[in-house]
Each structure stands twice: as C-alpha cells, then as structure tokens.
N, C-alpha and C. Protein backbone atom coordinates (compact mmCIF):
# COMPACT_ATOMS: atom_id res chain seq x y z
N UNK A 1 1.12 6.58 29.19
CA UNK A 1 1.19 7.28 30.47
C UNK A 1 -0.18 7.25 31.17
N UNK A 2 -0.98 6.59 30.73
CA UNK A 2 -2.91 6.93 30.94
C UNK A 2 -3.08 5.80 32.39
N UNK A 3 -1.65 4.63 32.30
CA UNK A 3 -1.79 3.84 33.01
C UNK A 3 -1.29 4.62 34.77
N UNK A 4 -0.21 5.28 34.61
CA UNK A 4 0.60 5.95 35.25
C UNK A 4 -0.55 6.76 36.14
N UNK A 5 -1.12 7.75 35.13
CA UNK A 5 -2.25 8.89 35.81
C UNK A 5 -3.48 8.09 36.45
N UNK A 6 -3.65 6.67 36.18
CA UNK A 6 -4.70 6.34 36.68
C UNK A 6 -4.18 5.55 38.37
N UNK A 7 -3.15 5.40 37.80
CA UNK A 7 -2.54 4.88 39.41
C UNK A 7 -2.47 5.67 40.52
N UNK A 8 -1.70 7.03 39.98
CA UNK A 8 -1.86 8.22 41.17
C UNK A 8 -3.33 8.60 41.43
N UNK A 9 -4.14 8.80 40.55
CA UNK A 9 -5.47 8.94 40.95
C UNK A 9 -6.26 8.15 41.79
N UNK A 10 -5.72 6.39 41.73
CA UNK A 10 -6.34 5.24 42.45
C UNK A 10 -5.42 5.63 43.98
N UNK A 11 -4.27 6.00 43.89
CA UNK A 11 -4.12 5.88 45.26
C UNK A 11 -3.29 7.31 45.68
N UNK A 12 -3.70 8.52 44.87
CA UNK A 12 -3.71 9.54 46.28
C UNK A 12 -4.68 9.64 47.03
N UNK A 13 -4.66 10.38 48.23
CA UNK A 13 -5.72 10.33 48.86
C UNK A 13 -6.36 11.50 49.31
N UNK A 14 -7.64 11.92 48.13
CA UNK A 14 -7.97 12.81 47.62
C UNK A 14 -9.12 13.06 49.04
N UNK A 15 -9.10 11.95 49.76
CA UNK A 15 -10.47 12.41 51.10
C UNK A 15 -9.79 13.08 51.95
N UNK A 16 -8.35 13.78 52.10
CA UNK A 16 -7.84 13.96 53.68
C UNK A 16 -7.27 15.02 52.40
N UNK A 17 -7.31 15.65 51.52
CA UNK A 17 -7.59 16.63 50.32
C UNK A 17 -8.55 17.50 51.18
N UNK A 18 -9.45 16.80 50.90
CA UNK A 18 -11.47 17.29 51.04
C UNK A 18 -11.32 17.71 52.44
N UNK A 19 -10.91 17.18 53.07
CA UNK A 19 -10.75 17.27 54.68
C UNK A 19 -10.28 18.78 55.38
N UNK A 20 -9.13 18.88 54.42
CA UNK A 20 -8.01 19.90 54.68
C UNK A 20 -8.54 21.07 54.22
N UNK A 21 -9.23 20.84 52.79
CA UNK A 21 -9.76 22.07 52.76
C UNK A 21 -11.40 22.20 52.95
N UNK A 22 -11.92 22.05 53.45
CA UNK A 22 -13.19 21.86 54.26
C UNK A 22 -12.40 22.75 55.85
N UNK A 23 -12.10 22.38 56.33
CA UNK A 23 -11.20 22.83 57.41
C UNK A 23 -10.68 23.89 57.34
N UNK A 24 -10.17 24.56 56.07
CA UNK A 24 -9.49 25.81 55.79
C UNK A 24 -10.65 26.76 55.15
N UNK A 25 -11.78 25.90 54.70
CA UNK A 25 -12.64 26.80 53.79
C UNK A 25 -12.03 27.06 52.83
N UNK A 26 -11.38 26.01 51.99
CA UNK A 26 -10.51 26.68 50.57
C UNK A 26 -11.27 26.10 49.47
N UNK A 27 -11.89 27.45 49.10
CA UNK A 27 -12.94 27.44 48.15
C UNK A 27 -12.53 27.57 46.40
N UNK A 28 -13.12 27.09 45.53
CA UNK A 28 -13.00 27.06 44.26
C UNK A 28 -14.08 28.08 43.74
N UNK A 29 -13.72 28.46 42.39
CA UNK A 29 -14.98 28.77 41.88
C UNK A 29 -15.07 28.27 40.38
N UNK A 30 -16.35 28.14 40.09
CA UNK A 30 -16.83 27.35 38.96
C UNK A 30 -16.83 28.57 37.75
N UNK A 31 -15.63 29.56 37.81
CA UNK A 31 -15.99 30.24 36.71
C UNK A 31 -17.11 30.84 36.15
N UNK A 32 -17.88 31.29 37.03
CA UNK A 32 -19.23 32.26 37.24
C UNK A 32 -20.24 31.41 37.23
N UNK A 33 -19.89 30.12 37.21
CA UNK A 33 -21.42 29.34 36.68
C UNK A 33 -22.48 29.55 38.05
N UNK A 34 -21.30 29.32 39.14
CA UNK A 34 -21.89 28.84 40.69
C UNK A 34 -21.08 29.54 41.34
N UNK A 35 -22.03 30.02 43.00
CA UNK A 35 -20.83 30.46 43.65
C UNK A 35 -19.40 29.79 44.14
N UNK A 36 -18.11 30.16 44.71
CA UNK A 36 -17.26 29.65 44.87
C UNK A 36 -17.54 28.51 46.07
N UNK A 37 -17.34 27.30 46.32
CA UNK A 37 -17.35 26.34 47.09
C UNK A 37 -15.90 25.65 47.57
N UNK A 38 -16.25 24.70 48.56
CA UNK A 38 -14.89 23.84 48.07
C UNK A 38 -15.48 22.72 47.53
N UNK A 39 -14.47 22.13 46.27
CA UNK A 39 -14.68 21.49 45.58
C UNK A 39 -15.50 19.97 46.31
N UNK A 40 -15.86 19.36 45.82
CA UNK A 40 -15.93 17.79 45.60
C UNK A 40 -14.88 16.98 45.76
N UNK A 41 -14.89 15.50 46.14
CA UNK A 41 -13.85 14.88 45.76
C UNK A 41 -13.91 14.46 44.32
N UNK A 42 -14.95 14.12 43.86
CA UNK A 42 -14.46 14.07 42.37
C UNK A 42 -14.36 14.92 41.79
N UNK A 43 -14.57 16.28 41.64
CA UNK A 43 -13.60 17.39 41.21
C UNK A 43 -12.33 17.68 41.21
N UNK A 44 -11.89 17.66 42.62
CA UNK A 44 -10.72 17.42 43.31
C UNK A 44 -9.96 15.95 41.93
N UNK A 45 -10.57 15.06 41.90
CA UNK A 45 -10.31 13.93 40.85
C UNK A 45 -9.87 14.21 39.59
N UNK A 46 -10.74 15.22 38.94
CA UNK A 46 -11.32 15.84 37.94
C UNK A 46 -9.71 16.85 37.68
N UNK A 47 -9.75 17.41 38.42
CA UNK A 47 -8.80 18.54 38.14
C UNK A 47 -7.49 17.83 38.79
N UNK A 48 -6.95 16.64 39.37
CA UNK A 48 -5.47 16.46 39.23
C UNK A 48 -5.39 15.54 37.88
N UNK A 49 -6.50 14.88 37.55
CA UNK A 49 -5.97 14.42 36.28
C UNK A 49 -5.41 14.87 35.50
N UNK A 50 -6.74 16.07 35.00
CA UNK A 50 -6.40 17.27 33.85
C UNK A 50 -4.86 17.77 34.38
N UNK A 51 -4.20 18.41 35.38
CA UNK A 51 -3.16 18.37 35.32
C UNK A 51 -1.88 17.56 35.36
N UNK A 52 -1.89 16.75 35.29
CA UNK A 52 -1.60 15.57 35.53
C UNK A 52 -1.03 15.15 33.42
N UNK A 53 -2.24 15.11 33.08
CA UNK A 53 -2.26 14.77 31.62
C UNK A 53 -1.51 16.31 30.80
N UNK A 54 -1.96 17.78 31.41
CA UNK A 54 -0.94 18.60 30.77
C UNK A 54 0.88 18.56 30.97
N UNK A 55 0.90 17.89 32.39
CA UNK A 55 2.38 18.21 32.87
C UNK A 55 3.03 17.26 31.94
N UNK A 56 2.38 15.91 31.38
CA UNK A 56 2.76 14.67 31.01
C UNK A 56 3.58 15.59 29.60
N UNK A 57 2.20 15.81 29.04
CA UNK A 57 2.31 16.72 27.27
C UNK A 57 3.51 17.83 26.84
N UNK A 58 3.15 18.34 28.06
CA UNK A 58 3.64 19.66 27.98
C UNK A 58 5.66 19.40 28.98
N UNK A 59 5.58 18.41 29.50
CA UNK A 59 6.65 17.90 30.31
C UNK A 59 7.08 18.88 30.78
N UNK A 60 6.30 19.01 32.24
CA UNK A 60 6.60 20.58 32.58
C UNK A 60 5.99 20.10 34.07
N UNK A 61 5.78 21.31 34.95
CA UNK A 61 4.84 20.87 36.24
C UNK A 61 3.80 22.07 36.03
N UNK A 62 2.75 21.91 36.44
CA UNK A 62 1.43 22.37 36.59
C UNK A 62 1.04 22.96 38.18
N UNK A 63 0.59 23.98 38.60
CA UNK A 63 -0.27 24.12 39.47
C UNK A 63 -1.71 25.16 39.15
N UNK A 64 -2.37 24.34 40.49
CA UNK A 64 -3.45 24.83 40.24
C UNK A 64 -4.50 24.66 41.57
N UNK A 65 -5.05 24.99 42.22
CA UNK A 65 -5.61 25.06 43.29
C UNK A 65 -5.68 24.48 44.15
N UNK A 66 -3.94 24.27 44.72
CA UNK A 66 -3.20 23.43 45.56
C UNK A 66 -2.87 22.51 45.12
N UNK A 67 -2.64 21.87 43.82
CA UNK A 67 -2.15 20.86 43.24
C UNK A 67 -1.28 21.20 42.63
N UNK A 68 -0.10 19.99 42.42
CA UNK A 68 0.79 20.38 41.90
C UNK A 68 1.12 19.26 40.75
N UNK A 69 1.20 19.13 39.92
CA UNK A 69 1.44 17.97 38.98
C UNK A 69 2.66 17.79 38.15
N UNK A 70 3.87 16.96 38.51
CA UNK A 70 4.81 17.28 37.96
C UNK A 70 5.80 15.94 37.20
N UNK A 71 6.10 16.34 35.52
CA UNK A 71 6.67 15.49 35.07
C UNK A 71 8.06 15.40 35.56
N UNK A 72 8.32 14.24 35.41
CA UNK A 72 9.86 13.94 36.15
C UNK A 72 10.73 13.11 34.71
N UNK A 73 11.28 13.74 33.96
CA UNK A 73 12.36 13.26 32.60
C UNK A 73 12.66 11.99 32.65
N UNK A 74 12.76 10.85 31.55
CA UNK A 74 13.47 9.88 32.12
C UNK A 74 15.24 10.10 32.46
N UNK A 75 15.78 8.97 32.91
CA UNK A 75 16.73 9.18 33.77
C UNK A 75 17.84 7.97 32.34
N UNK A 76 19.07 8.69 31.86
CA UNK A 76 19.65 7.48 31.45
C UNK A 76 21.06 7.64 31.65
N UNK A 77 21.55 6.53 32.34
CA UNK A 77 23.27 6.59 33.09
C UNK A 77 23.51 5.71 32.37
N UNK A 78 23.99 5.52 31.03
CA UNK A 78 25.45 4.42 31.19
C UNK A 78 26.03 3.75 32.29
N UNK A 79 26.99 4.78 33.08
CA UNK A 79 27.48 4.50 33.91
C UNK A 79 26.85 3.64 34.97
N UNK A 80 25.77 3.79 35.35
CA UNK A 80 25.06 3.50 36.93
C UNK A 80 24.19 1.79 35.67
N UNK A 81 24.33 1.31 34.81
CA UNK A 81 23.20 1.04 34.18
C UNK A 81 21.87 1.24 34.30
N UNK A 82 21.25 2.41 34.58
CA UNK A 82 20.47 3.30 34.98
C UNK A 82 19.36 3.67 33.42
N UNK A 83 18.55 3.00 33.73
CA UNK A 83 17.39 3.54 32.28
C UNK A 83 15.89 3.53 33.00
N UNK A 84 15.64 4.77 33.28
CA UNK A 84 14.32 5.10 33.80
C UNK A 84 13.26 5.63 32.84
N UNK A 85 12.05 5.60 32.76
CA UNK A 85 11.24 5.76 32.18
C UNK A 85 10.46 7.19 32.78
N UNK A 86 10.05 8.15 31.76
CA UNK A 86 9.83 9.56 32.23
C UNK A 86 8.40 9.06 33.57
N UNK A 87 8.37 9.96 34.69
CA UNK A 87 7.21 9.71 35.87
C UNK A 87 6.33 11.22 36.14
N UNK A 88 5.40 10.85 36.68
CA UNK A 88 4.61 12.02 37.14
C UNK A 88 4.53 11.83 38.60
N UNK A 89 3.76 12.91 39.26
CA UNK A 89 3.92 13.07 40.97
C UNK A 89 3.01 14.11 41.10
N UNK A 90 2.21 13.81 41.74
CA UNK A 90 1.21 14.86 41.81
C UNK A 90 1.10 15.11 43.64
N UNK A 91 1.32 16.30 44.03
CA UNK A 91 1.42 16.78 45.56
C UNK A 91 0.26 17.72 45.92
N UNK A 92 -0.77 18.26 46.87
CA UNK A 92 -1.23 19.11 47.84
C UNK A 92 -0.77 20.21 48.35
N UNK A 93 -0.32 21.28 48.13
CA UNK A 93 0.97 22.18 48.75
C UNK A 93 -0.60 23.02 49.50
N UNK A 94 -0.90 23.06 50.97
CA UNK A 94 -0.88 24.13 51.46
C UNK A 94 0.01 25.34 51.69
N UNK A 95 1.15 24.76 52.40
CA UNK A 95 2.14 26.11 52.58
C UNK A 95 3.44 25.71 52.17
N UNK A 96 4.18 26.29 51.31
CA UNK A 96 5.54 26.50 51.22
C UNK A 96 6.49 27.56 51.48
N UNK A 97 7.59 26.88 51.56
CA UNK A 97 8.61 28.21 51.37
C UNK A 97 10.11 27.93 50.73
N UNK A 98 10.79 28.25 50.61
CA UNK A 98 12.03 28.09 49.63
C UNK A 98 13.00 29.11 49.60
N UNK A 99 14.37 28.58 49.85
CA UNK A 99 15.41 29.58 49.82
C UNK A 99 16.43 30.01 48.70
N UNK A 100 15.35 29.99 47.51
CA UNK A 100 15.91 29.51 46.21
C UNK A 100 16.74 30.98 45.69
N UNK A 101 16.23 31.84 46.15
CA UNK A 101 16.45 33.28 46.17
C UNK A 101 17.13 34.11 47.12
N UNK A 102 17.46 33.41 48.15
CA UNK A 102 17.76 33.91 49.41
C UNK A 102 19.63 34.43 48.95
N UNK A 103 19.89 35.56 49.43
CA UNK A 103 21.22 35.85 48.97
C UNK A 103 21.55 36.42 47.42
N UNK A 104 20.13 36.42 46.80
CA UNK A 104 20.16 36.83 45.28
C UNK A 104 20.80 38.25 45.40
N UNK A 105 21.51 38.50 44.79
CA UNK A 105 22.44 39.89 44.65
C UNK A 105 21.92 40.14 43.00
C-alpha cells in the first residue's frame, strides 16, 4: 500500500491546502513545543501520510486537522466479475454537513 500513499501524496494538492488555510488562519499547534501556526506544506505532507498509513492498518477513516483519510474495502462481485483491490482517499473538509440524522426519532 506504501505505493498507493505515495501517489496521493505526489498528486494531492497540498499548496491550495496551504492557501486555504493561510486565508482562514487555521492554525495547528505543535503540542506545546511552539506556538500554534498554520502548518507547512510539508507538515501538511507529514500528517496526511501518517493518516493515511493508520486508516490503511487500522481499515478505518481518520481525521485530523481537516484531513480526512479513508480506507475503502476491496470490492468482490462474482456476479459483475468485479475484483477490486482495498483503496485509500484522502480529502480537505473545511465545511460539512449531513442529513444522516435528520428525522432520527
């Protein structure tokens, strides 16, 4: 999968990342070392890997300071002759919303 994580890393596009939050002021913090900033792009790098490599392990999705990292199962149909190989997807979420709950009684 090391090939997989290095592909999304080669081509998301972690500068219009940097951009967005530079623009929002959406700051990180280094866990007391330093004050909170916004990250780097290779931080930004740094931290979708690392999630990226837990969602893989853990086959689960990950977030974490607007990232979202998510394993996707492989896929197997008989029927369709359908044999997919498990994928990852790693997304940016500024804002969401969801009606996953909506009508919950």
């Amino acid at each position: 999968m090391n090939d997989e994580i290095d592909y999304i890393l080669e081509t998301f596009n972690f500068e219009r990342v940097h951009v967005a939050m530079l623009a929002l002021d959406w700051k990180w913090s280094k866990q007391n070392i330093q004050p909170s900033a916004v990250p780097t792009i290779e931080r930004l790098k740094l931290t979708a890997k690392h999630l990226l490599s837990i969602a893989y392990e853990e086959e689960t999705s990950v977030t974490s300071g607007g990232f979202l990292a998510k394993y996707h199962p492989p896929i197997k149909d008989s029927d369709l002759l359908l044999d997919q190989k498990p994928s990852l997807s790693l997304s940016f979420i500024i804002v969401s919303a969801n009606s996953e709950d909506y009508n919950d009684d």
